[in-house]
Protein backbone atom coordinates (compact mmCIF):
# COMPACT_ATOMS: atom_id res chain seq x y z
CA UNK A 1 23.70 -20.45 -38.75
CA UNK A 2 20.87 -21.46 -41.69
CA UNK A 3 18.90 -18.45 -42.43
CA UNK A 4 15.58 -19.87 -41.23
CA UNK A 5 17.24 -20.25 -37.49
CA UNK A 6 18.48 -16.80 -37.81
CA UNK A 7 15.20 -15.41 -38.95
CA UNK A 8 13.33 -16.92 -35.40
CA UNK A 9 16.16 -15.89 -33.21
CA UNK A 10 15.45 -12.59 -34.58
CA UNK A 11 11.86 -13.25 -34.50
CA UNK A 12 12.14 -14.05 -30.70
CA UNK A 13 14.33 -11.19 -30.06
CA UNK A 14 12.14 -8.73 -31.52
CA UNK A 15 8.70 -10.42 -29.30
CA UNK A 16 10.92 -10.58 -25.97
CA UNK A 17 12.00 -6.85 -27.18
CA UNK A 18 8.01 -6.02 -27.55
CA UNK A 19 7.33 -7.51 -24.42
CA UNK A 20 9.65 -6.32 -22.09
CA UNK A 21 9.16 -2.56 -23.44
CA UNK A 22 4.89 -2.66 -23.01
CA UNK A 23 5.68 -4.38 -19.21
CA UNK A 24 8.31 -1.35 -18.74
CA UNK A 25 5.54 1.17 -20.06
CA UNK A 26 3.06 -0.24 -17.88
CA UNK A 27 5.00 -0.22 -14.44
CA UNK A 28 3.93 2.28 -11.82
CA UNK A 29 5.61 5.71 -11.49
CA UNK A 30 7.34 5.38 -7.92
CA UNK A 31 8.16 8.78 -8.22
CA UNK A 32 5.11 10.25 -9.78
CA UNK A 33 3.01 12.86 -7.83
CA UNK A 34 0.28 12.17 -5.90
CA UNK A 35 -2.00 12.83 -8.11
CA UNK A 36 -1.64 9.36 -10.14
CA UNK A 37 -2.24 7.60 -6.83
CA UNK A 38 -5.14 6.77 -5.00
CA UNK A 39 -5.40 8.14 -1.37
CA UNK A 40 -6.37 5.61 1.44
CA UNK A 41 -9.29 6.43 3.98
CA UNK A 42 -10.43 5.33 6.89
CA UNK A 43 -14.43 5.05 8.44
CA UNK A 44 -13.45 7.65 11.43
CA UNK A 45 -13.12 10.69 9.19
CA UNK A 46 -10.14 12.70 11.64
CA UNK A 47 -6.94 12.84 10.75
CA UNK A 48 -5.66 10.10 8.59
CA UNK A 49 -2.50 9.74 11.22
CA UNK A 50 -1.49 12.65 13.92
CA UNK A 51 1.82 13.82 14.06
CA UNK A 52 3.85 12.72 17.37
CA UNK A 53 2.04 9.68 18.13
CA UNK A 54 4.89 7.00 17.26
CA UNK A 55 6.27 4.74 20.16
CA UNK A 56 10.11 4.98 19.73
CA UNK A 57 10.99 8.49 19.94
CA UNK A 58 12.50 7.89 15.99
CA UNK A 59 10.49 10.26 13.91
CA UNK A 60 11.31 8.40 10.53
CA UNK A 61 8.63 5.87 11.66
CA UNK A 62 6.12 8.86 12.38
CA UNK A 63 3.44 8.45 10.07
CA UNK A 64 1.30 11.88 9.16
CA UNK A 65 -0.82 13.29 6.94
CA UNK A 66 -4.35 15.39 7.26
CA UNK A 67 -7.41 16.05 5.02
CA UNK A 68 -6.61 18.83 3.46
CA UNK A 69 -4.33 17.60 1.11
CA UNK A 70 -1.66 15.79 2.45
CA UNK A 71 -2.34 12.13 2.71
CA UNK A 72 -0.77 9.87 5.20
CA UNK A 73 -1.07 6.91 2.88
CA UNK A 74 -1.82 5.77 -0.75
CA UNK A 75 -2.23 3.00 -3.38
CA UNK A 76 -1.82 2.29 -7.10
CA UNK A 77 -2.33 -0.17 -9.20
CA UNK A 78 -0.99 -1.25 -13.28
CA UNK A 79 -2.91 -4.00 -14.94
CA UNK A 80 -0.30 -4.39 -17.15
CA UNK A 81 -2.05 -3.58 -20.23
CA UNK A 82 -3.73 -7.00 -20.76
CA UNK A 83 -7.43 -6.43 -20.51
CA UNK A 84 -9.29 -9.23 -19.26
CA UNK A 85 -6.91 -10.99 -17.25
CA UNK A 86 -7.36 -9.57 -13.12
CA UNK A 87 -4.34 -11.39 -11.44
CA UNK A 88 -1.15 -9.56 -13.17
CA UNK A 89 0.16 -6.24 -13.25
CA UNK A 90 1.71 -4.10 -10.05
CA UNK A 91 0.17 -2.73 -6.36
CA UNK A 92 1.86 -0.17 -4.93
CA UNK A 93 1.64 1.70 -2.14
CA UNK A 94 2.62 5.22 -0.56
CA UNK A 95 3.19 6.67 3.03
CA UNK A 96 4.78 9.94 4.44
CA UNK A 97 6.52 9.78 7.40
CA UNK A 98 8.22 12.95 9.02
CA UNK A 99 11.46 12.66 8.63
CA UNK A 100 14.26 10.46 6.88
CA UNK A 101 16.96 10.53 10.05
CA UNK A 102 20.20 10.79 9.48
CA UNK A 103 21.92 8.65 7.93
CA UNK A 104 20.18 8.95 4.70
CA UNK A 105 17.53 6.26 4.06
CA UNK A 106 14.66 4.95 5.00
CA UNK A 107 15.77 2.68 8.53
CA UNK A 108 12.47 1.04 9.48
CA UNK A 109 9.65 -1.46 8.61
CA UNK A 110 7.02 -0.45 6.74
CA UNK A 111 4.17 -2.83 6.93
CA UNK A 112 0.60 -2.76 4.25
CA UNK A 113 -1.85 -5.57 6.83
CA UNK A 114 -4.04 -6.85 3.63
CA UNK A 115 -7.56 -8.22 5.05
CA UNK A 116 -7.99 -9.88 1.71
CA UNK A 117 -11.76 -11.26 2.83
CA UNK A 118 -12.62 -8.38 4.87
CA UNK A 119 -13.54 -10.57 7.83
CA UNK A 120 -11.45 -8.27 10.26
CA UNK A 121 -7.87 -10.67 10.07
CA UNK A 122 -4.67 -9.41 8.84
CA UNK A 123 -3.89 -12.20 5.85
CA UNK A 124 -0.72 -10.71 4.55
CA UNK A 125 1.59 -8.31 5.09
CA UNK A 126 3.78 -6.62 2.16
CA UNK A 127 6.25 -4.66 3.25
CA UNK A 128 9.46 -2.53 3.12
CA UNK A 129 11.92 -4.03 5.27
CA UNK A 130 15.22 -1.73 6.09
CA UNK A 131 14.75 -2.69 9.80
CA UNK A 132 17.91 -2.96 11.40
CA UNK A 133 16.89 -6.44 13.14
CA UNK A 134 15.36 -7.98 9.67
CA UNK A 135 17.63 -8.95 6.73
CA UNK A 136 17.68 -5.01 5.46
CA UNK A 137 17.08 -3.52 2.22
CA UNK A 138 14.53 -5.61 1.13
CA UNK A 139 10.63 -5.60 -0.02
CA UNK A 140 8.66 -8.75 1.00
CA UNK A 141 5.54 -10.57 0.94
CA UNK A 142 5.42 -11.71 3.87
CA UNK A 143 3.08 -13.99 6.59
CA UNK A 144 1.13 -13.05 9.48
CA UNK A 145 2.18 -14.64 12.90
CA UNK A 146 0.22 -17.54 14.41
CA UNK A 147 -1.99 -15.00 16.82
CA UNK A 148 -5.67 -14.15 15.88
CA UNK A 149 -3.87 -11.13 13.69
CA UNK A 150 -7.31 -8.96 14.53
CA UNK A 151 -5.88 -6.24 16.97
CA UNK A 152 -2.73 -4.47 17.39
CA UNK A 153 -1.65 -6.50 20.14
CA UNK A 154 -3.20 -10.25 18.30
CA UNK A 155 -0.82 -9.70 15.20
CA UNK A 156 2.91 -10.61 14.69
CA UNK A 157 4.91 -10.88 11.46
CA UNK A 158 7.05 -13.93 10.04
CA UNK A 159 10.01 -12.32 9.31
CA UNK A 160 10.90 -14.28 6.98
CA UNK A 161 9.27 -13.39 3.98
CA UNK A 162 7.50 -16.23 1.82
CA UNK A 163 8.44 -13.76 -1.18
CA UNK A 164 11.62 -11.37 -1.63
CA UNK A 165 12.76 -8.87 -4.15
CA UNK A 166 15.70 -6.35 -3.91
CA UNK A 167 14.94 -2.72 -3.79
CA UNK A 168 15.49 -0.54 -6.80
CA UNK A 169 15.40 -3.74 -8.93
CA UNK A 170 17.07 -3.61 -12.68
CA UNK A 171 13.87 -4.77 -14.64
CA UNK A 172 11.44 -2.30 -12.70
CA UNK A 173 11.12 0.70 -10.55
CA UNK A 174 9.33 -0.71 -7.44
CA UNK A 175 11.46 1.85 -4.57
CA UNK A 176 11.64 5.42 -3.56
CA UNK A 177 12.43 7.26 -0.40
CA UNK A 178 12.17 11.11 -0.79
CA UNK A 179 10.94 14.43 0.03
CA UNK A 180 7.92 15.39 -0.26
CA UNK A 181 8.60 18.50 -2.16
CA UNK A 182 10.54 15.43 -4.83
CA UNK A 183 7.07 14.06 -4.92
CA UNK A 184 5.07 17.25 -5.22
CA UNK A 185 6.70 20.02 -6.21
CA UNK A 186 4.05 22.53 -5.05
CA UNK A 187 3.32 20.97 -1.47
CA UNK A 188 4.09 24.02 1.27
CA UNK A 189 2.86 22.25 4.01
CA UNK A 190 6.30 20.35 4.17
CA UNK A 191 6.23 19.88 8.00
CA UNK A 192 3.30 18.28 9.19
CA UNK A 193 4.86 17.35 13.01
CA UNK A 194 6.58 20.27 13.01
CA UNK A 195 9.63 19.04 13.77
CA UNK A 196 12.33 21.35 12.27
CA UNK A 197 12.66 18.63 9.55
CA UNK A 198 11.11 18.16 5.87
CA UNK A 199 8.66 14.87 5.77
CA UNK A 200 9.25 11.91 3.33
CA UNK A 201 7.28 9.66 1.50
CA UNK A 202 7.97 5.86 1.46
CA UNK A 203 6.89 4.05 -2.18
CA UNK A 204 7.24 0.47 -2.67
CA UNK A 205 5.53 -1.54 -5.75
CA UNK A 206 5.47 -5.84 -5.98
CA UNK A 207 4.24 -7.86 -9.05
CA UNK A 208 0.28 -8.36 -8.24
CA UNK A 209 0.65 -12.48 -9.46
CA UNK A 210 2.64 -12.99 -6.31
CA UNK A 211 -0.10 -11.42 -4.04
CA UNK A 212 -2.25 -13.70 -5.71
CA UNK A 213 -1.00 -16.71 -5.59
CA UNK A 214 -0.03 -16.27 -1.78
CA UNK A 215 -3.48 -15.66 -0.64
CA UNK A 216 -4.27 -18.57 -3.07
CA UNK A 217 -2.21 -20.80 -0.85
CA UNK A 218 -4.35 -19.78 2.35
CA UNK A 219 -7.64 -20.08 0.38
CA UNK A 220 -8.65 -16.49 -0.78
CA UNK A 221 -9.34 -16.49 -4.18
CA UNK A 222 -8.73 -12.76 -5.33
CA UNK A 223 -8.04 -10.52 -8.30
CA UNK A 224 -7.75 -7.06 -8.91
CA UNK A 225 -11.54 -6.47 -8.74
CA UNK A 226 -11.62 -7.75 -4.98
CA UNK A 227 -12.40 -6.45 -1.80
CA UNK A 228 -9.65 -5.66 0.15
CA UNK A 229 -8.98 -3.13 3.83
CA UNK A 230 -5.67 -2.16 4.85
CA UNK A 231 -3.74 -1.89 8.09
CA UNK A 232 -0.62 0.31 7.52
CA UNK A 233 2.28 0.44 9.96
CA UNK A 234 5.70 0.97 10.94
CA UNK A 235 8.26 -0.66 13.03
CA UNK A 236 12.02 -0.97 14.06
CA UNK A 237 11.94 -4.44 13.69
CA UNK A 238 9.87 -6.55 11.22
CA UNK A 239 8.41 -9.18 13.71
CA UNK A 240 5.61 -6.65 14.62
CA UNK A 241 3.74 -2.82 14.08
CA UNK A 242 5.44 -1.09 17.25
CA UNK A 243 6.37 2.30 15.92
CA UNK A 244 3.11 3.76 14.15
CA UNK A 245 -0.24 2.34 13.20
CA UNK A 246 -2.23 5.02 10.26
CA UNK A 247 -5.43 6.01 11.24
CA UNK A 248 -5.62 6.51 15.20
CA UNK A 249 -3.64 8.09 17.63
CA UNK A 250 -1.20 5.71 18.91
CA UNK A 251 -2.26 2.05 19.58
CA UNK A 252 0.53 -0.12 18.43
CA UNK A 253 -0.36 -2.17 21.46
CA UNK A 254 -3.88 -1.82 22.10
CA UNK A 255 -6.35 -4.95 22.24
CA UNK A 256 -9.07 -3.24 20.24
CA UNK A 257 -9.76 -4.86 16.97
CA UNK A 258 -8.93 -2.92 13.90
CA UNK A 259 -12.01 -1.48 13.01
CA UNK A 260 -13.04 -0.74 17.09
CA UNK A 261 -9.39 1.10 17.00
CA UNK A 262 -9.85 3.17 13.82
CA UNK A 263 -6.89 1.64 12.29
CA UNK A 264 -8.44 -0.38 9.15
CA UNK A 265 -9.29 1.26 6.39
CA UNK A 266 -12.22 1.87 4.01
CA UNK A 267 -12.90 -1.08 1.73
CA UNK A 268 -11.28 -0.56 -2.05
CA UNK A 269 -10.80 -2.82 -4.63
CA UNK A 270 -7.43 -3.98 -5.29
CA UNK A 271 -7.01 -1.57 -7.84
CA UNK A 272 -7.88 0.92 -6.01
CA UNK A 273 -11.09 1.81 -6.47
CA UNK A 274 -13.06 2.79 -3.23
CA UNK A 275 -16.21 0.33 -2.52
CA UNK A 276 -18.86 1.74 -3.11
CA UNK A 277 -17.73 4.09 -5.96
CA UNK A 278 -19.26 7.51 -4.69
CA UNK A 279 -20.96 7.60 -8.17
CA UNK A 280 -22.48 4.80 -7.06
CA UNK A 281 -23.64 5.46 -3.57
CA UNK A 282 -24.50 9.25 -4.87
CA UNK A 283 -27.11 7.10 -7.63
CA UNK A 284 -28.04 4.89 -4.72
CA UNK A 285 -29.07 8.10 -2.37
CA UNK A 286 -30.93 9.60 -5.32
CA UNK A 287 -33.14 6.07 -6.30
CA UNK A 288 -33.73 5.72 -2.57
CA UNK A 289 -34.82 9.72 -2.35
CA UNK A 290 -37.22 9.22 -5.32
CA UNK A 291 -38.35 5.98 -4.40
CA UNK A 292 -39.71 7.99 -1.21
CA UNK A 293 -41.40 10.77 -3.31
CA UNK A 294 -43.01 7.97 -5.61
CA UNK A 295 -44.54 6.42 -2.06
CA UNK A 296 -46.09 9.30 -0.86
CA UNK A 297 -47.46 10.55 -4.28
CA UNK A 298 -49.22 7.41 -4.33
């Protein structure tokens, strides 16, 4: 090979190199504590799931967590290091569940609703699908069903998802099913069902372009700076939510809408950050306060 051709296959080699080690870097932590993730709230400040309220008798699809420092459910996000650009990088997302039933694994659907537009309808769903009635092992991007998709009993899942990736992929960490004292060494509250058994938390992460460019096919334009509420849920099949909904007590088949249910959360930007900041609303409260004390001085 001339030495000029061997000099830009090295060239290349060394930028491909470059490139794939900064995207490594970059990824999300699927097994970091919960301290590098973002907990997930909800307007009706109770418990963020309570124990014993699934619908199949399997506790594996039993999501719990409280307010005093064990959270049912969280987010991440990686921007992938390239400042400026809002529609690449990772979302991830986090929920414990209390137990992982024998045998070993997580056996269920776990389902993250995305109301991109916050206008009350599920737009898409990504999930974890291990259900035994789904194609197994698999996390997805994947399509509401045809119904209205604002209530527990309105929504349905294509199970077929438009977007697939294998679990514990080669290039990236985007997987992890394990205890909770894996994921935080210093939790003691291990048991929050009390069910004999430790609790578990669920991670899954997908490439952020792919979320984008599937709401850009229904007409939501979004980035990582958008408005977004969740709807998180489990199932033993991945046409629907009929195990565990976060957020209220039961209601996997109620007709309530999301928000009149409790079961959609707090608005957050895609990357995680709660809308309004409290910085913000705290500066808000404070201009609003003085504003007052200017009126009646004058």
């Amino acid at each position: 090979m001339p030495r000029r051709s061997r000099l830009v296959c090295l060239a290349v080699t060394a930028l491909a190199f470059v490139a794939s080690g900064s995207a490594r870097s970059a990824m999300i932590d699927v097994t970091s504590d919960n301290s590098d993730w973002t907990v997930v709230n909800y307007p009706i400040v109770t418990v963020p799931d309570d124990p014993n309220d699934h619908q199949t008798g399997i506790s594996e699809g039993d999501i719990v967590g409280n307010n005093t420092g064990d959270p049912a459910v969280l987010t991440n996000f990686d921007d992938n290091g390239t400042p400026g650009i809002l529609d690449d990088g990772y979302i991830g997302f986090r929920v414990r569940v209390a137990e992982d039933k024998p045998p070993p694994g997580f056996e269920s659907f776990f389902g993250v609703g995305m109301d991109a537009n916050t206008d009350g309808v599920i737009d898409l769903f990504l999930a974890v699908d291990n259900s035994p009635s789904g194609a197994g092992n698999q996390i997805g991007i994947f399509s509401p069903g045809a119904g209205a998709n604002t209530s527990p009993d309105t929504t349905t899942i294509i199970t077929t998802p438009l977007v697939s990736y294998a679990e514990n992929d080669p290039l990236y960490d985007n997987y992890d099913f394990s205890p909770v004292t894996t994921i935080d060494p210093g939790e003691t509250n291990t048991d929050l069902d009390a069910g004999g058994k430790e609790d578990y938390y669920l991670t899954f992460v997908v490439p952020f372009d792919d979320v984008v460019a599937q709401l850009g096919i229904i007409g939501i334009t979004f980035d990582e700076n958008s408005t977004v509420q969740y709807v998180f849920g489990t199932s033993t099949q991945a046409n629907a939510l009929n195990q565990d909904l976060a957020g209220p007590n039961g209601g996997t088949t109620s007709s309530l809408t999301w928000e009149q249910l409790g079961a959609i959360s707090l608005e957050y930007s895609a990357s995680g950050t709660p809308i309004p900041e409290p910085s913000t609303a705290a500066l808000l409260g404070l201009g609003l306060v003085s504003l007052a004390a200017v009126r009646r001085l004058v």
